[in-house]
C-alpha atoms as a PDB file:
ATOM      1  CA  UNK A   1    -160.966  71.391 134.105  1.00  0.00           C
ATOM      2  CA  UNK A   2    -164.460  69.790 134.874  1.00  0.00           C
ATOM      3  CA  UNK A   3    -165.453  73.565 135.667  1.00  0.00           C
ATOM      4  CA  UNK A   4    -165.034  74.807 131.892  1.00  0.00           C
ATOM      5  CA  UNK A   5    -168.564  72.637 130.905  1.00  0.00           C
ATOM      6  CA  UNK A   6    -170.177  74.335 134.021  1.00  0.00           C
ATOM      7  CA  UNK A   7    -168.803  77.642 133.465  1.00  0.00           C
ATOM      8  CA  UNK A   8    -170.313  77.995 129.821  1.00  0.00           C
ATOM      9  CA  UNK A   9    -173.606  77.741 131.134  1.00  0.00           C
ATOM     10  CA  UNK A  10    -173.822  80.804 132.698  1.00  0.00           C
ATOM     11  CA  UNK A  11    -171.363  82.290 129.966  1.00  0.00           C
ATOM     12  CA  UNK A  12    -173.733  81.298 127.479  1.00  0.00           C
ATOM     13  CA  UNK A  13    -176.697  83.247 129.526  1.00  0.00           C
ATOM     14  CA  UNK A  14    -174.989  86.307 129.880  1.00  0.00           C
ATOM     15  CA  UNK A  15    -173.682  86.481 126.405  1.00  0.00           C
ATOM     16  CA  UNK A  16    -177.625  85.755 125.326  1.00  0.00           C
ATOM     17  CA  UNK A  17    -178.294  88.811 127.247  1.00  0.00           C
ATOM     18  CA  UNK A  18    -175.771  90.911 125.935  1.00  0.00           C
ATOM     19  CA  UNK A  19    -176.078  89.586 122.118  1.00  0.00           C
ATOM     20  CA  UNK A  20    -177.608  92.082 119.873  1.00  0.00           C
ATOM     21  CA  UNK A  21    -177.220  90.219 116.468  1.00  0.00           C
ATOM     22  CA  UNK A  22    -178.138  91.085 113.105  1.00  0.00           C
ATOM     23  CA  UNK A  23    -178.479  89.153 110.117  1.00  0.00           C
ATOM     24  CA  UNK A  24    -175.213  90.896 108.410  1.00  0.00           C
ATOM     25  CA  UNK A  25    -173.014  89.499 111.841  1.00  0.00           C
ATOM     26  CA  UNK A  26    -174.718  86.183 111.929  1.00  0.00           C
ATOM     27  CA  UNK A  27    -173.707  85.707 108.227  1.00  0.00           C
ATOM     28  CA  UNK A  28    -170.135  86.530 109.082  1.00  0.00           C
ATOM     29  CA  UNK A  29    -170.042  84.577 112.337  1.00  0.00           C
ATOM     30  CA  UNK A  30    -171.221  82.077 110.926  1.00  0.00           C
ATOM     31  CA  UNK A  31    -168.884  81.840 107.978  1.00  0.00           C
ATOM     32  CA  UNK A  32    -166.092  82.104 110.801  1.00  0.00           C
ATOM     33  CA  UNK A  33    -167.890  79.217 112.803  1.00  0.00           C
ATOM     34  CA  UNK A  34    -167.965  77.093 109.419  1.00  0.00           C
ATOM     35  CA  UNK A  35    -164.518  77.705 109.247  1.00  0.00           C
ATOM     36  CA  UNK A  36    -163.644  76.578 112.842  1.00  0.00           C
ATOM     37  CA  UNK A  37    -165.894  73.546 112.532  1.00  0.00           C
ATOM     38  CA  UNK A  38    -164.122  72.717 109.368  1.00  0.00           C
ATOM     39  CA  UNK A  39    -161.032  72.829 111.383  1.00  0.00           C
ATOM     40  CA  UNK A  40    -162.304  70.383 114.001  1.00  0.00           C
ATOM     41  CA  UNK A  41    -163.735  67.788 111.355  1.00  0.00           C
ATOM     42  CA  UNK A  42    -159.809  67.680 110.059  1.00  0.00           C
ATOM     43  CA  UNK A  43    -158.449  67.048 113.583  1.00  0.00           C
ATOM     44  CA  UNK A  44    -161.365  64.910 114.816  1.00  0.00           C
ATOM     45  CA  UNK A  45    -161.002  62.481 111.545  1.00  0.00           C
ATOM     46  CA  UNK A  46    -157.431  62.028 112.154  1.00  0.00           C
ATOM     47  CA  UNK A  47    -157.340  61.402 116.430  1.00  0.00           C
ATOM     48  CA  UNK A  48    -157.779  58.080 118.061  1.00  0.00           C
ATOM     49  CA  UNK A  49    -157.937  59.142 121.462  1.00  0.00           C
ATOM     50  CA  UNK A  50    -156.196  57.120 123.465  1.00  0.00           C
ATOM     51  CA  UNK A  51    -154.758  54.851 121.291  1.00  0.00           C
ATOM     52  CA  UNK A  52    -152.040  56.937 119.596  1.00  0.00           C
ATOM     53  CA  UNK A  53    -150.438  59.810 119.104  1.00  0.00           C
ATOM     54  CA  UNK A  54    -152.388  62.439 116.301  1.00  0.00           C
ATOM     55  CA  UNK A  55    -149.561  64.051 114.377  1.00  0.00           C
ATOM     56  CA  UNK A  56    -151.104  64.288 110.933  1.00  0.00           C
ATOM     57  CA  UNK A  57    -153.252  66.009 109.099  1.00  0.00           C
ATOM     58  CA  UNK A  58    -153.871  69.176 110.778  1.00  0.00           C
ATOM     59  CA  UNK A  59    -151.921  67.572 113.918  1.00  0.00           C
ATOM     60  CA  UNK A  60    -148.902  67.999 111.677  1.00  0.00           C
ATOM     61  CA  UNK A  61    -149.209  72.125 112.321  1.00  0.00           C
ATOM     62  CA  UNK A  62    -150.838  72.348 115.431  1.00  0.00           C
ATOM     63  CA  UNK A  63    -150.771  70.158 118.343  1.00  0.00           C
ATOM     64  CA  UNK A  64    -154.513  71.645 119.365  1.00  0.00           C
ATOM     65  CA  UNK A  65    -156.418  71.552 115.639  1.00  0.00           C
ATOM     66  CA  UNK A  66    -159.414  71.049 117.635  1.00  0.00           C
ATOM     67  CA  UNK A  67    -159.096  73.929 120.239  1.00  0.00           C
ATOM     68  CA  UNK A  68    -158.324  76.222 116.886  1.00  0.00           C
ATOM     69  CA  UNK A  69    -161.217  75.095 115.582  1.00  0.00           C
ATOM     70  CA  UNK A  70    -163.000  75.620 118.941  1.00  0.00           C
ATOM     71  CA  UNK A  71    -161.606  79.458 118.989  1.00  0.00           C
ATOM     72  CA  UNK A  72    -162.658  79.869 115.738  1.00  0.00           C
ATOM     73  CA  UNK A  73    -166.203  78.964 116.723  1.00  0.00           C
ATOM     74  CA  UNK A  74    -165.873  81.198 119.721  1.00  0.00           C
ATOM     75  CA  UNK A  75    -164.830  84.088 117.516  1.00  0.00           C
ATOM     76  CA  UNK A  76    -167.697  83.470 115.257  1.00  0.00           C
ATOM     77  CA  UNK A  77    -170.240  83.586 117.999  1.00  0.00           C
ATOM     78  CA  UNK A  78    -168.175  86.820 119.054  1.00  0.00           C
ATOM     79  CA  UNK A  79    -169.045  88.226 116.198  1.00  0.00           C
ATOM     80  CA  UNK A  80    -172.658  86.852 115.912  1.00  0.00           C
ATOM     81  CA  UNK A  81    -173.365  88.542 119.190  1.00  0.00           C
ATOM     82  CA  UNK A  82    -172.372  91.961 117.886  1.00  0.00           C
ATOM     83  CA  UNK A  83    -171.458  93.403 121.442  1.00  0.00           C
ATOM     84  CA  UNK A  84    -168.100  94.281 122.516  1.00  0.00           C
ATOM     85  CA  UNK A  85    -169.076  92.870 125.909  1.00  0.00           C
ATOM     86  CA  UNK A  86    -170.387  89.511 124.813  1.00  0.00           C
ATOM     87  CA  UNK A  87    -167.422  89.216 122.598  1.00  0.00           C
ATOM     88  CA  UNK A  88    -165.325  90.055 125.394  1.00  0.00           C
ATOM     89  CA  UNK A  89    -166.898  87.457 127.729  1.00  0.00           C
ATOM     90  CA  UNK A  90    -166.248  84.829 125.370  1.00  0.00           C
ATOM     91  CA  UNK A  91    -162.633  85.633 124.664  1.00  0.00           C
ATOM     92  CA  UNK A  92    -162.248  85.568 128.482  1.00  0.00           C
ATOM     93  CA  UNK A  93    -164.055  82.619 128.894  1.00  0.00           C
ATOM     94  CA  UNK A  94    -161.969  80.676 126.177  1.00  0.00           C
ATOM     95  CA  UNK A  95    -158.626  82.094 127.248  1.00  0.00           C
ATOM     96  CA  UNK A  96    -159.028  80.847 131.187  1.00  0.00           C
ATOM     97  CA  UNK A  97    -160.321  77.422 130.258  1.00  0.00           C
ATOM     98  CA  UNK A  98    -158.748  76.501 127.037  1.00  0.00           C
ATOM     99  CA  UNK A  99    -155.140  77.113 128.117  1.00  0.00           C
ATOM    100  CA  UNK A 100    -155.373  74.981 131.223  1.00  0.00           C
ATOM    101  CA  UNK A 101    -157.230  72.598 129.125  1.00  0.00           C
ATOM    102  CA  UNK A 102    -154.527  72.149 126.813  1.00  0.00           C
ATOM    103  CA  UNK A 103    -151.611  72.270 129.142  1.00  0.00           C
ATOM    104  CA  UNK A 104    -153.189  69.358 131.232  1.00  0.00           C
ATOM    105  CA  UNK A 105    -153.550  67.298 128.056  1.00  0.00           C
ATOM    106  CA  UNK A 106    -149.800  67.721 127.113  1.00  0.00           C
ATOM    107  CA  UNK A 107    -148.708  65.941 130.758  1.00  0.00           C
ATOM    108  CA  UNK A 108    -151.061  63.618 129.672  1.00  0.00           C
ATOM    109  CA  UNK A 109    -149.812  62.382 126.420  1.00  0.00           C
ATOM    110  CA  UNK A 110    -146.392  63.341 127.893  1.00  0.00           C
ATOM    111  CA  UNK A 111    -146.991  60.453 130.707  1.00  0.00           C
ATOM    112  CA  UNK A 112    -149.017  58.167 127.787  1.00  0.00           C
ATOM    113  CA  UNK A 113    -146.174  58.757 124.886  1.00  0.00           C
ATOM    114  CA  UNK A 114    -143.287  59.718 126.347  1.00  0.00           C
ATOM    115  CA  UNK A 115    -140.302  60.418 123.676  1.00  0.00           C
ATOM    116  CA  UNK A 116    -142.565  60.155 120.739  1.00  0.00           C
ATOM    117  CA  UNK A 117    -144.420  62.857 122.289  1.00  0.00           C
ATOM    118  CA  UNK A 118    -141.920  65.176 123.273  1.00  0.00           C
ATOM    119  CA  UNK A 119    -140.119  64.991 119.654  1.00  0.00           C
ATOM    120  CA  UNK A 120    -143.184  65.992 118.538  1.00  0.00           C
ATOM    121  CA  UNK A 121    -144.139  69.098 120.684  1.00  0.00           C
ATOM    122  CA  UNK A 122    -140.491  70.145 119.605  1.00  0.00           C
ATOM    123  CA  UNK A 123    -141.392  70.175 115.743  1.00  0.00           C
ATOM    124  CA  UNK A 124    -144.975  71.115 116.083  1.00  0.00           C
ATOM    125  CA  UNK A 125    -146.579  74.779 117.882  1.00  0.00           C
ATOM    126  CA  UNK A 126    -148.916  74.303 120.764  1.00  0.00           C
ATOM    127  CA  UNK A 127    -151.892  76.538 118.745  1.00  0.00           C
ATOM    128  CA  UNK A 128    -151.014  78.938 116.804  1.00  0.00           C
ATOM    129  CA  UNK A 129    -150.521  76.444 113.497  1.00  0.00           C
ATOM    130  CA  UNK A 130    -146.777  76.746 111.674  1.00  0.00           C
ATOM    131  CA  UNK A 131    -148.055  76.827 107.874  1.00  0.00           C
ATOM    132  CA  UNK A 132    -144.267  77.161 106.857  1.00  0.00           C
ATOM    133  CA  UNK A 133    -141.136  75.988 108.984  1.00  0.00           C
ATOM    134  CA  UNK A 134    -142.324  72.928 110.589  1.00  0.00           C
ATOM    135  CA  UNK A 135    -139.789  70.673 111.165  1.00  0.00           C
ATOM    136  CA  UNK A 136    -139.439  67.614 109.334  1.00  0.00           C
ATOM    137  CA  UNK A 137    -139.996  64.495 111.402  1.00  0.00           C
ATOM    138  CA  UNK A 138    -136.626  63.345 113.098  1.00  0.00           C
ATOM    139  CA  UNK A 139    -135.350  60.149 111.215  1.00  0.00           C
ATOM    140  CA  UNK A 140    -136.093  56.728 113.312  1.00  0.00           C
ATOM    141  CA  UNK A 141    -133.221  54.169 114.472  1.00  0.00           C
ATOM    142  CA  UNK A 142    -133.699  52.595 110.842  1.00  0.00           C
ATOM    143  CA  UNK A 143    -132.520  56.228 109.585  1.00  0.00           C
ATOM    144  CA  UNK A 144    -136.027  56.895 107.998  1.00  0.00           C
ATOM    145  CA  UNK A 145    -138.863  58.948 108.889  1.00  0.00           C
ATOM    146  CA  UNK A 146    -141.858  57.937 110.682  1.00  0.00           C
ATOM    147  CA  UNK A 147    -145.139  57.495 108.347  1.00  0.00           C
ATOM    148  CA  UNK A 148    -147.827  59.322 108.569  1.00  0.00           C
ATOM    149  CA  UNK A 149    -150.521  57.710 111.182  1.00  0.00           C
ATOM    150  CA  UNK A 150    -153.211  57.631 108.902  1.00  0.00           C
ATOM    151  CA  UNK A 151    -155.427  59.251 106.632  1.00  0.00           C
ATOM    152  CA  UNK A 152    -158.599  61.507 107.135  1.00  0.00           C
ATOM    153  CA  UNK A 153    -161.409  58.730 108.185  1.00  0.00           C
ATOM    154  CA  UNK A 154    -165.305  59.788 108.183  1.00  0.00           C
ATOM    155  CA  UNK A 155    -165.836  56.501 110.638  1.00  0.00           C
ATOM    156  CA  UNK A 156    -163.200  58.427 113.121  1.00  0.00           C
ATOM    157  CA  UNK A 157    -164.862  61.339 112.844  1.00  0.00           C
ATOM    158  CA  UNK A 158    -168.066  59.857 113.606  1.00  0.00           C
ATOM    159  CA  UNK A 159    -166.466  57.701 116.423  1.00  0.00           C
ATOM    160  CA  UNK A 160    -165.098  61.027 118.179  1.00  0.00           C
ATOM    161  CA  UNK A 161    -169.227  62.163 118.125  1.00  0.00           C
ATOM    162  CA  UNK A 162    -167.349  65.556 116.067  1.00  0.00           C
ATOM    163  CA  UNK A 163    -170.780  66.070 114.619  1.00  0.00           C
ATOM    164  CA  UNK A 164    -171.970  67.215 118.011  1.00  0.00           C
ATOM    165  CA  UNK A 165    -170.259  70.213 117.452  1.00  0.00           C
ATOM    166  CA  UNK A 166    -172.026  71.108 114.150  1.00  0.00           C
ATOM    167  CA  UNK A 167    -175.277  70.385 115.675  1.00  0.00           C
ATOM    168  CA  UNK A 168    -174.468  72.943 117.976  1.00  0.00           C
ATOM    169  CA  UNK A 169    -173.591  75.493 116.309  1.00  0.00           C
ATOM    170  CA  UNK A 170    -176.768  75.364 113.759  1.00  0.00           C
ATOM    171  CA  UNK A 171    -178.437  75.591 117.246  1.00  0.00           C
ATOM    172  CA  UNK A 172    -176.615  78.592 118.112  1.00  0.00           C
ATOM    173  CA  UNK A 173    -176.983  80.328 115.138  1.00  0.00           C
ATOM    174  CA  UNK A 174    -180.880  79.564 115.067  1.00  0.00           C
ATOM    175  CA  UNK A 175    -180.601  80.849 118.980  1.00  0.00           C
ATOM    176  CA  UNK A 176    -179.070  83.988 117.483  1.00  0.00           C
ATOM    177  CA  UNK A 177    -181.935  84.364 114.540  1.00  0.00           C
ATOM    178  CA  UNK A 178    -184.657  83.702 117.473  1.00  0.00           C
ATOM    179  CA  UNK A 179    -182.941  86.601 119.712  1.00  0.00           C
ATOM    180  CA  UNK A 180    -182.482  89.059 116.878  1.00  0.00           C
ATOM    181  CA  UNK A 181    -186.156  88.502 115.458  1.00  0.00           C
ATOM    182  CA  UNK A 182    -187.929  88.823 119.074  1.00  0.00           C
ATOM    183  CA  UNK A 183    -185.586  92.091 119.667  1.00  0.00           C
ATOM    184  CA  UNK A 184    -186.339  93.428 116.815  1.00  0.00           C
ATOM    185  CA  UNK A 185    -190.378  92.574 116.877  1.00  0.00           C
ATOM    186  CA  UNK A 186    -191.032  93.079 120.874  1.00  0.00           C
ATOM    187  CA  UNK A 187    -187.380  95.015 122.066  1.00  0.00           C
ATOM    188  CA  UNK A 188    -186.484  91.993 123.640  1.00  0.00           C
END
């Protein structure tokens, strides 16, 4: 999955080139990128990569509440682009790489986890997040539920470098603005 960096390189050119935004769809895809990035500071504030298993927070709906987030984004830079065919690229984009992405990182916490894992991939969706019907967690060997990992934490986010992906996106959307105002002043 090293290829899915690479690959948005070009992605990102093409879709440039196709992109014919307007202030009325960078508005909108932008309020959809807001909502994505608000999506991934919830999941990024609650993980601790490597050292234990995220099922809180927005974990506790979806086992990938950073990948929503990150199709969210995509969607809003769909719709920033205002072109069927740059919207198109990036669904196509996000669909190949994202689903390998996140079936690789469920062997991996499978293998890092184990049984605490796999009870909770059977209670909680791969993406698409269960608002209503998600299981409770199973009862421990005492009889009670686990608790909750933790609470929302501004260090973790900061530790997981999550604002790297706002700082983006205010770069794509001024990208957007500079490719709408030179099209519109030169036809570019």
């Amino acid at each position: 999955m090293r290829w899915r960096v690479r690959a948005g390189y070009p992605v990102a050119a093409v879709y440039l080139l196709l992109a014919r935004p307007s202030p009325r769809s960078i508005l909108c895809g932008a309020i959809i990128a807001a909502i994505g990035l608000a999506f991934r500071a919830a999941a990024s504030g609650h993980l601790r990569k490597d050292k234990q298993l995220a099922t809180d927070g927005p974990y506790a709906h979806t086992r990938n509440p950073l990948y929503l987030g990150s199709s969210l984004l995509a969607a809003g830079f769909a719709v920033v682009g205002r072109s069927a065919w740059a919207g198109a690229l990036v669904a196509v984009y996000f669909a190949v790489f994202y689903y390998a992405v996140m079936r690789n990182e469920e062997r991996d916490l499978q293998d890092r986890f184990g049984e605490a894992f796999d009870k909770y991939a059977k209670r909680v969706p791969l993406f698409f997040p269960a608002v209503i019907g998600v299981r409770p967690e199973e009862p421990s060997s005492s009889g009670r539920a686990e608790p909750a990992a933790g609470k929302f934490s501004w260090a973790q986010y900061r530790r997981n470098h999550e604002y790297d992906a706002l700082i983006g996106t205010v770069a794509g959307l001024g990208i957007m603005w500079l490719r709408m105002t030179l099209r519109n002043r030169w036809g570019y």
